[in-house]
C-alpha atoms as a PDB file:
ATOM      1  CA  UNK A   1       0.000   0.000   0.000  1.00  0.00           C
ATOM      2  CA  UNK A   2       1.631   3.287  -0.744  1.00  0.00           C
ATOM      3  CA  UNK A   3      -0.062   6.990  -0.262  1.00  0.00           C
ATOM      4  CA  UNK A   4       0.091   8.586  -3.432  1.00  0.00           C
ATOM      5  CA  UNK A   5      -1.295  12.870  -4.355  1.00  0.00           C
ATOM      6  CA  UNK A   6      -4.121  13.369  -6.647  1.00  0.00           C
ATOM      7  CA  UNK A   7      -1.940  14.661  -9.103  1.00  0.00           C
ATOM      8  CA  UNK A   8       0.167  11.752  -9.141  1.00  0.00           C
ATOM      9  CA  UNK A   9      -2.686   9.004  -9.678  1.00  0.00           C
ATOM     10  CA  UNK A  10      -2.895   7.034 -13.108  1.00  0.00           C
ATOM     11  CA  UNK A  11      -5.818   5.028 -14.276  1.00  0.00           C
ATOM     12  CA  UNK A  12      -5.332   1.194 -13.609  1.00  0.00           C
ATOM     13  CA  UNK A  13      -4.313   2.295  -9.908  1.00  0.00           C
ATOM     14  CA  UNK A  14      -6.762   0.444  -7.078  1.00  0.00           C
ATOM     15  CA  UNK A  15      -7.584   1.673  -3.939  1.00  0.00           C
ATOM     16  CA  UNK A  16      -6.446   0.572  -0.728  1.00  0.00           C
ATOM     17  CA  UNK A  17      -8.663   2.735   1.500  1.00  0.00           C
ATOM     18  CA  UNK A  18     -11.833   4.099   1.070  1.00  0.00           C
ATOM     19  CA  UNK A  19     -11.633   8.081   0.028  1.00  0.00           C
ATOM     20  CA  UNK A  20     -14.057  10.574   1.943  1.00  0.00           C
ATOM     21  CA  UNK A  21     -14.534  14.275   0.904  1.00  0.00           C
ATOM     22  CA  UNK A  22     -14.398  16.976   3.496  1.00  0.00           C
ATOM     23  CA  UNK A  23     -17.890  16.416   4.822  1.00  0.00           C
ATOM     24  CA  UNK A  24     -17.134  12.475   5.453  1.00  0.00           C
ATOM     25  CA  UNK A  25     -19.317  11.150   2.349  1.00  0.00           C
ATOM     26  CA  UNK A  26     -18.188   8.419   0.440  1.00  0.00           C
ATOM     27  CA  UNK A  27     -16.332   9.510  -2.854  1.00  0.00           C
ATOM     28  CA  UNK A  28     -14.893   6.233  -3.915  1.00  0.00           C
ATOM     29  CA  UNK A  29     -14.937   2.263  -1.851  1.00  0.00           C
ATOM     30  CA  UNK A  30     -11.836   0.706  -1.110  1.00  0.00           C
ATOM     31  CA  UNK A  31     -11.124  -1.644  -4.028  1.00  0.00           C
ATOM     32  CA  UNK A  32     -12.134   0.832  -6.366  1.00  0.00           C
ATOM     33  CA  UNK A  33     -10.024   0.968  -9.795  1.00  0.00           C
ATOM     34  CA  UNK A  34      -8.941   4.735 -10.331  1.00  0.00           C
ATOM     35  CA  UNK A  35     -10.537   6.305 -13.618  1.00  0.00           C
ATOM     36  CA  UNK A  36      -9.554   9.455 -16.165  1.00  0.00           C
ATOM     37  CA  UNK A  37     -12.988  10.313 -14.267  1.00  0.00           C
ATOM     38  CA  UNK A  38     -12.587   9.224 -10.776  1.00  0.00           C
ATOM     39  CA  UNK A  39      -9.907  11.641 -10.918  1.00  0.00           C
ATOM     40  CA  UNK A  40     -11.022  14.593 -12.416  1.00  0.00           C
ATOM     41  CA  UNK A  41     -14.001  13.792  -9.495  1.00  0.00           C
ATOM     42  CA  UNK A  42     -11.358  14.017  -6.635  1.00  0.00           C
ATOM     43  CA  UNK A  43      -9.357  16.598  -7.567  1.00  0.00           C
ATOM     44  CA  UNK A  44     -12.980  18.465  -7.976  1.00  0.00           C
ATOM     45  CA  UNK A  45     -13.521  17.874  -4.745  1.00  0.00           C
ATOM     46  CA  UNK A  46     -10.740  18.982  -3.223  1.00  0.00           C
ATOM     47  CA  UNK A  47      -9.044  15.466  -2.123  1.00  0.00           C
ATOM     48  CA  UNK A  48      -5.164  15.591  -2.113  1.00  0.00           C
ATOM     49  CA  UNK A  49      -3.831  11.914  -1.800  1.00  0.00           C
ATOM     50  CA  UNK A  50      -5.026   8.777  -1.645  1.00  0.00           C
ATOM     51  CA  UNK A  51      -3.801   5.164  -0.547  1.00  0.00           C
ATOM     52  CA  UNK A  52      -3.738   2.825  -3.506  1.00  0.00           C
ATOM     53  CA  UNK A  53      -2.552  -0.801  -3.350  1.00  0.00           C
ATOM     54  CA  UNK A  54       0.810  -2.177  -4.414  1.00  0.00           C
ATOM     55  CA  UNK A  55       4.041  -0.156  -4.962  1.00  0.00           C
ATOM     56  CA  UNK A  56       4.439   2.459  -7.502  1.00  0.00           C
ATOM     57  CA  UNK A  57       8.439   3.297  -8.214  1.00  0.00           C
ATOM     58  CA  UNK A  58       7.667   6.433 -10.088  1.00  0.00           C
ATOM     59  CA  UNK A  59       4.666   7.558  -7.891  1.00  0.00           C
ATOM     60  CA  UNK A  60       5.923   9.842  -5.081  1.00  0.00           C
ATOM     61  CA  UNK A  61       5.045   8.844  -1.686  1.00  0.00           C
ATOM     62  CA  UNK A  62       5.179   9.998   1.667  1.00  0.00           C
ATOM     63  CA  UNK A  63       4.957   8.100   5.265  1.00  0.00           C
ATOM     64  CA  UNK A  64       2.477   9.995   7.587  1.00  0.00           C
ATOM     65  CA  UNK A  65       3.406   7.603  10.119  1.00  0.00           C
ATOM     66  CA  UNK A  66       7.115   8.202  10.156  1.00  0.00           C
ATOM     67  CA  UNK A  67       6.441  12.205  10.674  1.00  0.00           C
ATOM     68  CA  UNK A  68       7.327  13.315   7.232  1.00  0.00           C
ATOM     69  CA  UNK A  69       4.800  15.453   6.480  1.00  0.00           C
ATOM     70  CA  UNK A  70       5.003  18.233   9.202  1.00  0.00           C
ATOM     71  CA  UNK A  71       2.854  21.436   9.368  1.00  0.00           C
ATOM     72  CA  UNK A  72       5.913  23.280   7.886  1.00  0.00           C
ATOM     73  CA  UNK A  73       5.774  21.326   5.068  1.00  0.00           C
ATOM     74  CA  UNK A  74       2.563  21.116   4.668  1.00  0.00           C
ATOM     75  CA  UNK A  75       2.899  25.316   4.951  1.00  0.00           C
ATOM     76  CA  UNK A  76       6.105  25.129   2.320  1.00  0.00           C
ATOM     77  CA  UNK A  77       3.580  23.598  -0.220  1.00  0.00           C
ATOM     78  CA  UNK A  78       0.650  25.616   0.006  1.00  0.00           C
ATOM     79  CA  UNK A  79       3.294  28.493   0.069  1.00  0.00           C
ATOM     80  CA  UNK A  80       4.389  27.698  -3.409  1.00  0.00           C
ATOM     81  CA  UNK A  81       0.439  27.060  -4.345  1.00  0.00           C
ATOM     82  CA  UNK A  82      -0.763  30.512  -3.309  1.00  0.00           C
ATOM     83  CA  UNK A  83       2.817  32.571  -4.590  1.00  0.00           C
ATOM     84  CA  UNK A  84       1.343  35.555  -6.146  1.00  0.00           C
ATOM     85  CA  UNK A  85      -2.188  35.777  -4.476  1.00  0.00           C
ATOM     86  CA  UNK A  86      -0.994  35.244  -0.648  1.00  0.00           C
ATOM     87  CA  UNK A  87      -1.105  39.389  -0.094  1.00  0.00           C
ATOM     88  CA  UNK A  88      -4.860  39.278  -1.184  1.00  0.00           C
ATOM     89  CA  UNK A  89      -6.524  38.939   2.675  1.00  0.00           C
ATOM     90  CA  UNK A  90      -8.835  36.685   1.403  1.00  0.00           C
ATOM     91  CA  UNK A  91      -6.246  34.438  -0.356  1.00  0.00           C
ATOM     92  CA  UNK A  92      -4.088  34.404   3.001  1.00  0.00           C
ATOM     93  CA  UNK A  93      -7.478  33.467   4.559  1.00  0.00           C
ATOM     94  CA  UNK A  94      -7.869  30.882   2.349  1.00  0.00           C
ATOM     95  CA  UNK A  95      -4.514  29.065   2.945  1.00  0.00           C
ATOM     96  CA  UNK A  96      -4.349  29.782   6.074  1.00  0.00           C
ATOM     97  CA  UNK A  97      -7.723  27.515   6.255  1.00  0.00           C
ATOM     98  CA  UNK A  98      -6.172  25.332   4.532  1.00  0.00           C
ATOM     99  CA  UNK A  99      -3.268  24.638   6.330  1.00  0.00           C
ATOM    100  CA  UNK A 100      -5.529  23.655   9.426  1.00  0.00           C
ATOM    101  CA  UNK A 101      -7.342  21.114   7.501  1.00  0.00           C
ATOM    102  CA  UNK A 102      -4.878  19.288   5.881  1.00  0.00           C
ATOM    103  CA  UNK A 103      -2.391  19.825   9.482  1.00  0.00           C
ATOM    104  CA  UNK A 104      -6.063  17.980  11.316  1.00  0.00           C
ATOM    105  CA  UNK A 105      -6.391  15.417   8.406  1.00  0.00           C
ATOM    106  CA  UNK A 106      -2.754  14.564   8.567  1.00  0.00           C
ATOM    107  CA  UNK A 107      -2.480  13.894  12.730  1.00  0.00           C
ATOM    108  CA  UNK A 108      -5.965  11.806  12.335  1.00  0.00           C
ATOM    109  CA  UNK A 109      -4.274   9.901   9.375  1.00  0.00           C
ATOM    110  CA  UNK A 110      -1.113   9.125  11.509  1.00  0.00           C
ATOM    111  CA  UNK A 111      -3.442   7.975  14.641  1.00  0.00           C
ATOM    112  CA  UNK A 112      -4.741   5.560  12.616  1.00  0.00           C
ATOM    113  CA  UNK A 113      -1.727   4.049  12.146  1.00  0.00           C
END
């Protein structure tokens, strides 16, 4: 099972776990075989990674478990996402939002672990 970001799915892929938007409804079972459309459909709403079975060498990973994805980082990447609009106050607003979801999503991730 490896963790895998949205952007780095590819159709064939299977799911490991079952995928949840932000509001806890089902998006997609455990099992599931990752579509040109199941994709488009998670990025839409909003999901950032996923755990898909097997082991993908050219898929970038990351262990939430081991404590590599840290607030900072998670900071550093929505940094680089909002360069250009992060002056607008309701862009900063936005990321700083943001940053306490995905900082809550990882620690509940890495609990149930």
């Amino acid at each position: 099972m490896i963790h895998v970001s949205a952007g780095t799915l590819k159709t064939g892929m299977i799911l490991a776990k079952a995928v949840y938007n932000h509001q806890e409804s089902l998006l997609l079972e455990a099992g599931a075989k990752i579509t040109e459309k199941s994709i488009r459909m998670l990025k839409s709403w909003g999901v950032s990674s996923v755990w898909v079975k097997g082991d993908f060498p050219e898929v970038t990973s990351y262990s939430m478990s081991s404590g590599a994805v840290s607030v900072t980082e998670i900071e550093s990447k929505l940094a680089e996402k909002f360069a250009g609009v992060s002056e607008h106050p309701v862009m900063a607003e936005i990321m700083r939002a943001a940053c306490m979801v995905l900082s809550k999503s990882v620690a509940e991730r890495a609990e149930e672990q």
